[in-house]
N, C-alpha and C. Protein backbone atom coordinates (compact mmCIF):
# COMPACT_ATOMS: atom_id res chain seq x y z
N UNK A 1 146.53 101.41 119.53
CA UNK A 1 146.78 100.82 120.82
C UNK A 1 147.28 101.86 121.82
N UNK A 2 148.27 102.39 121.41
CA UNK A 2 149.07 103.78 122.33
C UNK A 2 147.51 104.22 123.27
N UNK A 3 146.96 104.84 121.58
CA UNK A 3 145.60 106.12 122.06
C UNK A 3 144.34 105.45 123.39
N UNK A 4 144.42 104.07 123.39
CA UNK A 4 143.27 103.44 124.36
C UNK A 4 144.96 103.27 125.52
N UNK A 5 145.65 102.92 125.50
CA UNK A 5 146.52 102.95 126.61
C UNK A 5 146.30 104.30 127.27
N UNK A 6 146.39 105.30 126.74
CA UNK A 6 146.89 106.70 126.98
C UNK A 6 145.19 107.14 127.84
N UNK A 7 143.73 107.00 127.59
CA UNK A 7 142.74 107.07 127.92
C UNK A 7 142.91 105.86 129.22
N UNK A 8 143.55 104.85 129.04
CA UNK A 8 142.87 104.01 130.24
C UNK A 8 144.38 104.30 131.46
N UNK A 9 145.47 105.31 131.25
CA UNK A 9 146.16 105.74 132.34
C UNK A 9 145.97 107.20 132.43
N UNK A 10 144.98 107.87 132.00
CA UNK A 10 145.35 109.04 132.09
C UNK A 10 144.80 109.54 133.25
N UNK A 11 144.52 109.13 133.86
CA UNK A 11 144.50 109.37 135.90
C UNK A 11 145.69 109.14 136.46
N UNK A 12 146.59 108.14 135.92
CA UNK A 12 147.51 108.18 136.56
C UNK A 12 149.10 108.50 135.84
N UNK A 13 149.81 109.12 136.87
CA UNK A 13 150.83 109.60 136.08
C UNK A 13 152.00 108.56 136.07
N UNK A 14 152.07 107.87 136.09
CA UNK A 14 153.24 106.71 135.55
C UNK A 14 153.30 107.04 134.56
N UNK A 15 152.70 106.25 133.31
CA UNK A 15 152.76 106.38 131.71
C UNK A 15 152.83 107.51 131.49
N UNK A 16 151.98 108.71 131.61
CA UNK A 16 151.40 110.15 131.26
C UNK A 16 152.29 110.66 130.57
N UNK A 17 153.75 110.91 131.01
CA UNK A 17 154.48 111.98 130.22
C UNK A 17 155.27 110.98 129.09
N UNK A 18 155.20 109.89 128.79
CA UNK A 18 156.06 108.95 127.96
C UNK A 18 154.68 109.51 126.86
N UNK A 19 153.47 109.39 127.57
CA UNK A 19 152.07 108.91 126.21
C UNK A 19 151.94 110.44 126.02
N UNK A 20 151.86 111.53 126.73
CA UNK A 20 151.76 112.69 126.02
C UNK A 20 152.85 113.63 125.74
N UNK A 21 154.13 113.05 125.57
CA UNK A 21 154.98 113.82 124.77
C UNK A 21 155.82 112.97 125.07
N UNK A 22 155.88 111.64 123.86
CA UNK A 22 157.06 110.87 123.37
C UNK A 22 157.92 111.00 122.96
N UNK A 23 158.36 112.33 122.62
CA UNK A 23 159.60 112.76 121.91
C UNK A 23 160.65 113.09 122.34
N UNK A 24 160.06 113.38 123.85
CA UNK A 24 160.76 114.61 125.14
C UNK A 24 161.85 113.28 125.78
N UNK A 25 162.68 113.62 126.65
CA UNK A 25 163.66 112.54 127.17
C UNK A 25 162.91 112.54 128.45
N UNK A 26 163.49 111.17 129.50
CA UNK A 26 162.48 111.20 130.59
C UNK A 26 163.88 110.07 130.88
N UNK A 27 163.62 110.23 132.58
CA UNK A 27 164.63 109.03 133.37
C UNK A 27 163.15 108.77 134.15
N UNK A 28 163.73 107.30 134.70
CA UNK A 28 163.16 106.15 135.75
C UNK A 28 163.85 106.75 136.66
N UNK A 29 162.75 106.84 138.04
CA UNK A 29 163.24 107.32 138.76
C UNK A 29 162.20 106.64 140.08
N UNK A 30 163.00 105.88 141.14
CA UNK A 30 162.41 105.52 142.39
C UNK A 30 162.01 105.94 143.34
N UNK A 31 161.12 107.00 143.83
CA UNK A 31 160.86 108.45 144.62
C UNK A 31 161.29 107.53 146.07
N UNK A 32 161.30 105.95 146.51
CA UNK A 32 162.09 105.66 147.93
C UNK A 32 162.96 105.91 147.79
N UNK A 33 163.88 106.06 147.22
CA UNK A 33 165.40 106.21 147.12
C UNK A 33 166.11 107.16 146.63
N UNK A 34 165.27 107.81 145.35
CA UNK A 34 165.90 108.76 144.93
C UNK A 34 166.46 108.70 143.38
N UNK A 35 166.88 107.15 143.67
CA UNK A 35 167.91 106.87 142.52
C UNK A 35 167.14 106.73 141.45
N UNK A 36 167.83 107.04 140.28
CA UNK A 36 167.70 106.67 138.87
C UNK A 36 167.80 105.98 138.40
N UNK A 37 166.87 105.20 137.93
CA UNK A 37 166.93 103.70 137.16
C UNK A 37 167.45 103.42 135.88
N UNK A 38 167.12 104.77 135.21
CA UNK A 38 167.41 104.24 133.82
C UNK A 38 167.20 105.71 133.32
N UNK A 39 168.30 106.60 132.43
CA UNK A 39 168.55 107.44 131.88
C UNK A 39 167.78 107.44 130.35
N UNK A 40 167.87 106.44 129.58
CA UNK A 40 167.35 105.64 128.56
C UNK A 40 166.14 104.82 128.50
N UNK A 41 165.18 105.39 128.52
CA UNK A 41 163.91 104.83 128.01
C UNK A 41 163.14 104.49 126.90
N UNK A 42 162.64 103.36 126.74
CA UNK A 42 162.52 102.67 125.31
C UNK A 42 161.24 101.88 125.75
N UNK A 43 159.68 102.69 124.97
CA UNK A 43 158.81 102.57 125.02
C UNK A 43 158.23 101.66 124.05
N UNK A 44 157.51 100.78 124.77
CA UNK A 44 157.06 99.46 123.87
C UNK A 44 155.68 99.16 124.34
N UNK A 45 154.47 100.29 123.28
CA UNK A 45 153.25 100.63 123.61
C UNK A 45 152.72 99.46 122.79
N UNK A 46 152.98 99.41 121.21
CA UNK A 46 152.30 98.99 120.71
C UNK A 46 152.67 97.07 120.15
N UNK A 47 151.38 96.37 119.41
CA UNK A 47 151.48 95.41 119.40
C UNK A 47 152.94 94.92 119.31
N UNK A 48 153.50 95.61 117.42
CA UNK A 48 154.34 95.27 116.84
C UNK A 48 155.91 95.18 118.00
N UNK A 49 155.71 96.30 118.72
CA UNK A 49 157.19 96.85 119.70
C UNK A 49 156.99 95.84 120.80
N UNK A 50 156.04 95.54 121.18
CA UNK A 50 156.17 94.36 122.32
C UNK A 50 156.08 93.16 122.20
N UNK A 51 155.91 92.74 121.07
CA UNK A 51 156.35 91.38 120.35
C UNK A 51 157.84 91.30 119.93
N UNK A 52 158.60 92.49 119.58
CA UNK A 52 159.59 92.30 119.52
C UNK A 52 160.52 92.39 120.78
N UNK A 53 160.25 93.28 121.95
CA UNK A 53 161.05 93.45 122.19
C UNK A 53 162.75 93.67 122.14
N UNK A 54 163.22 92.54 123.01
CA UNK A 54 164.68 92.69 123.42
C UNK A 54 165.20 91.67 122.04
N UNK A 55 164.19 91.26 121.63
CA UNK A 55 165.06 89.76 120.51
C UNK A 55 166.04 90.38 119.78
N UNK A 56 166.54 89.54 119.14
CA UNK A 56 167.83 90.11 118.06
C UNK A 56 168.85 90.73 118.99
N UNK A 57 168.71 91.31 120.02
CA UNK A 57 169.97 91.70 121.01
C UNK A 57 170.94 90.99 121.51
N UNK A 58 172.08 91.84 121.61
CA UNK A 58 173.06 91.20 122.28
C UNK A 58 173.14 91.16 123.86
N UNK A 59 172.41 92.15 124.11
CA UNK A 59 172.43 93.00 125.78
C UNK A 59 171.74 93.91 125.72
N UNK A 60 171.71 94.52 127.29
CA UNK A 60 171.10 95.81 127.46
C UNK A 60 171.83 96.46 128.07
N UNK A 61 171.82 97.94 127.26
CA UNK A 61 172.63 99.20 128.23
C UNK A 61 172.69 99.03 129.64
N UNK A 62 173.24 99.39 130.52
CA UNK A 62 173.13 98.92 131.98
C UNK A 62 172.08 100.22 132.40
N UNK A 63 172.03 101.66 131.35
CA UNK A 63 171.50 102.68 131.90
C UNK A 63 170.20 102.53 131.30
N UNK A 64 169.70 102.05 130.45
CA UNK A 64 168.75 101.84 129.47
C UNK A 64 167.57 100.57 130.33
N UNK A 65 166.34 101.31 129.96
CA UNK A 65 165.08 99.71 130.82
C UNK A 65 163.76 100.41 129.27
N UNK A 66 163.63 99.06 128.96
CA UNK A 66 162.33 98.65 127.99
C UNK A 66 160.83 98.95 129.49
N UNK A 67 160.31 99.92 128.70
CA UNK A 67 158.96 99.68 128.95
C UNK A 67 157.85 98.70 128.01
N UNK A 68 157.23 97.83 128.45
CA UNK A 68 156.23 97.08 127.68
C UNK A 68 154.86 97.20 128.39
N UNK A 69 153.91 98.00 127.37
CA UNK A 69 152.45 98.44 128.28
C UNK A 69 151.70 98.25 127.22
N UNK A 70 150.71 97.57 127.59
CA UNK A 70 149.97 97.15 128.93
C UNK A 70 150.67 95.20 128.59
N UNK A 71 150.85 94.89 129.69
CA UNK A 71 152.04 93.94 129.86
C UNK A 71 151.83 93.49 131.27
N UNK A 72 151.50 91.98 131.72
CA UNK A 72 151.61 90.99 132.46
C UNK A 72 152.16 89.97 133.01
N UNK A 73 152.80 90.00 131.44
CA UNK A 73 153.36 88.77 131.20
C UNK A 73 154.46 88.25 130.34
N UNK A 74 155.89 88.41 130.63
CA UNK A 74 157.48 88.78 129.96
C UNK A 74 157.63 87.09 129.02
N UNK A 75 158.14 87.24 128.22
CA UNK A 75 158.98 85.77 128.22
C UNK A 75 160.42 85.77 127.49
N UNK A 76 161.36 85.07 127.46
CA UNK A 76 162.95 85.23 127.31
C UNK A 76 162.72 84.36 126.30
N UNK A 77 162.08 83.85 125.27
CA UNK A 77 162.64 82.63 124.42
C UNK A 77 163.15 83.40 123.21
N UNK A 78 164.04 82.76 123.02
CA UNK A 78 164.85 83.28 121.92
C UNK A 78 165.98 84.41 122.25
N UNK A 79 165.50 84.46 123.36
CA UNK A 79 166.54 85.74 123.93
C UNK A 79 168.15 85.46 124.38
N UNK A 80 169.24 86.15 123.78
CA UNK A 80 170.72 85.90 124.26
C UNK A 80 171.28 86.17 125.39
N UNK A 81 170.66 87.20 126.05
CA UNK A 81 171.05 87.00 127.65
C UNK A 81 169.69 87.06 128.46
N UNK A 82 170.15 87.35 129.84
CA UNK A 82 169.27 87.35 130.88
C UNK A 82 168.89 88.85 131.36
N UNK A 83 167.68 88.74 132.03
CA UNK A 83 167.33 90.37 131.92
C UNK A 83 166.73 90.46 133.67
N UNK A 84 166.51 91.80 134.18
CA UNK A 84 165.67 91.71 135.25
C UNK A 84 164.30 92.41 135.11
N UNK A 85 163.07 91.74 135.44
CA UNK A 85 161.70 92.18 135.01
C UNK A 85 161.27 92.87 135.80
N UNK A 86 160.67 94.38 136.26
CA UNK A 86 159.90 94.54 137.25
C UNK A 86 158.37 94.92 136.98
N UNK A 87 157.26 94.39 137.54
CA UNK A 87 156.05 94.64 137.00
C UNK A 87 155.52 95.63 138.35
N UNK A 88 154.73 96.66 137.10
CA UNK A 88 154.31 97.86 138.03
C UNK A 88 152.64 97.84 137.56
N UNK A 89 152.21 98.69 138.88
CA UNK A 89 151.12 99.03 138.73
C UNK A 89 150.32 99.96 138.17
N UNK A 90 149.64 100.60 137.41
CA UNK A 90 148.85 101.85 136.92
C UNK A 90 149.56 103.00 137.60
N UNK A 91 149.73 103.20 138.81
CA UNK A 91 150.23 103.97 139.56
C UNK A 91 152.11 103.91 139.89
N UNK A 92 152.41 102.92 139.07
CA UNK A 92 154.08 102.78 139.20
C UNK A 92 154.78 102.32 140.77
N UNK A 93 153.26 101.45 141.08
CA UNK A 93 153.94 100.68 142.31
C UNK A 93 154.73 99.89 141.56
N UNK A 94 155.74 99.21 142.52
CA UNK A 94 156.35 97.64 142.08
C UNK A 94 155.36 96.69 142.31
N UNK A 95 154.41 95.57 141.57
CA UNK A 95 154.08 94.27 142.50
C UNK A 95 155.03 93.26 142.04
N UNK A 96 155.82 93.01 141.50
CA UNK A 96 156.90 91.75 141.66
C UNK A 96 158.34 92.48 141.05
N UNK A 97 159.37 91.79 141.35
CA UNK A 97 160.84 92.07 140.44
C UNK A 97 161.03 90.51 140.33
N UNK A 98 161.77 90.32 138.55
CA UNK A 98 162.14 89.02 138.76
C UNK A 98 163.55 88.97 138.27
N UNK A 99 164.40 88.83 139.45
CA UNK A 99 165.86 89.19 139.15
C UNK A 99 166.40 87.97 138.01
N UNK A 100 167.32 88.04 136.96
CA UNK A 100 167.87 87.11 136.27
C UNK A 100 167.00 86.34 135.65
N UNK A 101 166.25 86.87 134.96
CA UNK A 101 165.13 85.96 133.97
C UNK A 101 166.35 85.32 132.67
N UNK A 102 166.52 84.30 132.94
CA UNK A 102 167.20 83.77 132.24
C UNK A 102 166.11 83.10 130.27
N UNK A 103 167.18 83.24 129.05
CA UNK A 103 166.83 82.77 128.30
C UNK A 103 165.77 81.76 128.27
N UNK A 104 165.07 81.68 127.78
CA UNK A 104 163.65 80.48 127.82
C UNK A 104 162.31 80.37 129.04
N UNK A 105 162.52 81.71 129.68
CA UNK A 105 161.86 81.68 130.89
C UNK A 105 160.71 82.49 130.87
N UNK A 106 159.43 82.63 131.55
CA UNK A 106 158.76 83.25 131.71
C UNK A 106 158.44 83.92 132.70
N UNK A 107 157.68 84.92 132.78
CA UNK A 107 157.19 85.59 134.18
C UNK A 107 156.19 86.47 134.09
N UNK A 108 154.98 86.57 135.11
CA UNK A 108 154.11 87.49 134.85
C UNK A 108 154.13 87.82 136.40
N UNK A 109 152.86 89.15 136.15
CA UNK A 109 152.28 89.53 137.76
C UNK A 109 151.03 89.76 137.80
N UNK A 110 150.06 89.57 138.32
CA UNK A 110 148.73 89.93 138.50
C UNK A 110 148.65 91.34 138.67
N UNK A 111 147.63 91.98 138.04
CA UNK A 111 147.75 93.56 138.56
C UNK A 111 148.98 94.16 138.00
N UNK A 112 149.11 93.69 137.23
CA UNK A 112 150.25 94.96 136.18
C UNK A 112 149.80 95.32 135.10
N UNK A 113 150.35 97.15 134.75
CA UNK A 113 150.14 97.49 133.71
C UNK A 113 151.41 97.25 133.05
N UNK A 114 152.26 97.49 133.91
CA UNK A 114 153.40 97.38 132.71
C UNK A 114 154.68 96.32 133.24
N UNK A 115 155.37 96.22 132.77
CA UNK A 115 156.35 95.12 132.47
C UNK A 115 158.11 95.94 132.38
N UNK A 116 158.48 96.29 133.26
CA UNK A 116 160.15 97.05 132.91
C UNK A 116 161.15 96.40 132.88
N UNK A 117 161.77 95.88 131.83
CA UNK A 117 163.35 95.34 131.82
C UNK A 117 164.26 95.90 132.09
N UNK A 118 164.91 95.29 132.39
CA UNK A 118 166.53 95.90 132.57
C UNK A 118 167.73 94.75 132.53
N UNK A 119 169.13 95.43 132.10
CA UNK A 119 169.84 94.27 132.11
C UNK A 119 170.05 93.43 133.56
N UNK A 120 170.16 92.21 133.07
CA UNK A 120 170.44 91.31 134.39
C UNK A 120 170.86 91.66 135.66
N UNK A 121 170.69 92.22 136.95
CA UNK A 121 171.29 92.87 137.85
C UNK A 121 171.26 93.98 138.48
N UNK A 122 170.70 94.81 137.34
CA UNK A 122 169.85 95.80 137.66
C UNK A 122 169.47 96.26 138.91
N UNK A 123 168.23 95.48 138.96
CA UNK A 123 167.54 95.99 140.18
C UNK A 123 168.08 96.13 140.94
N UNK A 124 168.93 94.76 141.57
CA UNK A 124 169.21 94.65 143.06
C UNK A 124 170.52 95.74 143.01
N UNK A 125 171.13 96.15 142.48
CA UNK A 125 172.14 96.98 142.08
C UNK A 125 172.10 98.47 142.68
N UNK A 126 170.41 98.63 142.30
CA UNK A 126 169.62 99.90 142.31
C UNK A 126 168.85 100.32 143.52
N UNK A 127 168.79 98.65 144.21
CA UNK A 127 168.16 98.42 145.27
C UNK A 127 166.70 98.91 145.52
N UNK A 128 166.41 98.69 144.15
CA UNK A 128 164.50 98.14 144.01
C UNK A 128 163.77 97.20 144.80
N UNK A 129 163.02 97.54 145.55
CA UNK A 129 161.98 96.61 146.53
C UNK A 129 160.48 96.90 145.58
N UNK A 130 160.13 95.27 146.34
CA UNK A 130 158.52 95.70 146.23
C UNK A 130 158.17 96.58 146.70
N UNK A 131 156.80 96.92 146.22
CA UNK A 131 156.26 98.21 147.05
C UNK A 131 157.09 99.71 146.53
N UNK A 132 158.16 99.92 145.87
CA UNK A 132 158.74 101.12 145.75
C UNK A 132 157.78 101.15 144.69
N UNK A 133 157.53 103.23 144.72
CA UNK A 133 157.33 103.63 143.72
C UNK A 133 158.05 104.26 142.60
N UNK A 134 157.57 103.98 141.21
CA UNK A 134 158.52 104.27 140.39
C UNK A 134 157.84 105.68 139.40
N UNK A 135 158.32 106.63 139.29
CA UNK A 135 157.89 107.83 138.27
C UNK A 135 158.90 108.29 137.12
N UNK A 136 158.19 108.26 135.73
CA UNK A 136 158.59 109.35 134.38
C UNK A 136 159.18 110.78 134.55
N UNK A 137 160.13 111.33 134.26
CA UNK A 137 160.08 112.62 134.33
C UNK A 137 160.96 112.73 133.62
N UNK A 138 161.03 114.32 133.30
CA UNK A 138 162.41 114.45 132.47
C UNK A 138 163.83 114.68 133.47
N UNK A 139 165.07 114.71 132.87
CA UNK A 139 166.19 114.41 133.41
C UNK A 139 166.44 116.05 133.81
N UNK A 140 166.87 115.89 135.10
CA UNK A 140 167.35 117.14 135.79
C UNK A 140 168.95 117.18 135.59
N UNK A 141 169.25 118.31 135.88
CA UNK A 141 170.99 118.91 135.60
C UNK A 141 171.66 118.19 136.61
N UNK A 142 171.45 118.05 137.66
CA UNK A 142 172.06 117.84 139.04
C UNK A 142 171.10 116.97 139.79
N UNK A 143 170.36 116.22 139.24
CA UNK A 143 169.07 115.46 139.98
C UNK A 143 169.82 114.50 140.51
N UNK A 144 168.87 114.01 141.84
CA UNK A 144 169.57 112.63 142.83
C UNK A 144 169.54 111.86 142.24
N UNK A 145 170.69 110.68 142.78
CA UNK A 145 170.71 109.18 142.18
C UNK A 145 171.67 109.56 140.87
N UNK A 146 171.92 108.16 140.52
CA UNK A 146 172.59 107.85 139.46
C UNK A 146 171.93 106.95 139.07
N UNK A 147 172.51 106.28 137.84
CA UNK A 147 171.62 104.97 137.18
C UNK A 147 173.04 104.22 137.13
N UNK A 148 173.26 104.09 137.66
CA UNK A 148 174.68 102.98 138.06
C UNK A 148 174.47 102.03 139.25
């Protein structure tokens, strides 16, 4: 699954550096703003990892966001807290955020490759809009933003 993910983004660089060197560290990072989304990235390419997701958890790091690719479509059942979803495009546009997806809930977006969690609050915290773009990279010494 990874290897046909990795062929059907490899024009675009969203995914790119997570799918060709998974080992390496990488922050979320919002090029409108600057800020850092998430220090902690936790890639959920394949069947088994995106069926599981967040279950069995208690929470999520506040610095930490689940990637789930290729992903449309989130759901909370079974889940112990509430999370915030943002669905991006091939290119790491935003097309929706869904703040406070509470336990038992669902949510999708048309036109998404991927699916980003974060704990409850997140976003608006971070001050994520539609339309922002979001990019992979690795973590700089002194880079802008925080993930707070």
């Amino acid at each position: 699954m990874v290897a046909s993910l990795g062929r059907r983004v490899a024009t675009v660089n969203f995914l790119a550096p997570l799918l060709d060197a998974p080992e390496n560290a990488y922050v979320l990072r919002n090029e409108r703003t600057g800020v850092i989304l998430a220090t902690a990235i936790e890639p959920a390419f394949d069947s088994r990892r995106r069926r599981k997701g967040l279950l069995g958890r208690t929470g999520l790091d506040p610095d930490a966001a689940m990637i789930l690719a290729p992903c449309g479509t989130v759901h909370t059942f079974f889940m112990q807290f509430a999370i915030d979803v943002v669905f991006v495009r091939r290119d790491g546009t935003i097309v929706k955020i869904c703040p406070d997806l509470k336990p038992w809930r669902t949510a999708f977006a048309w036109g998404a490759l991927a699916a980003i969690e974060f704990s409850a609050g997140g976003a608006a915290r971070r001050d994520v809009e539609r339309g922002d773009s979001l990019v992979i990279e690795p973590p700089t010494p002194h880079g802008p933003g925080t993930a707070g």
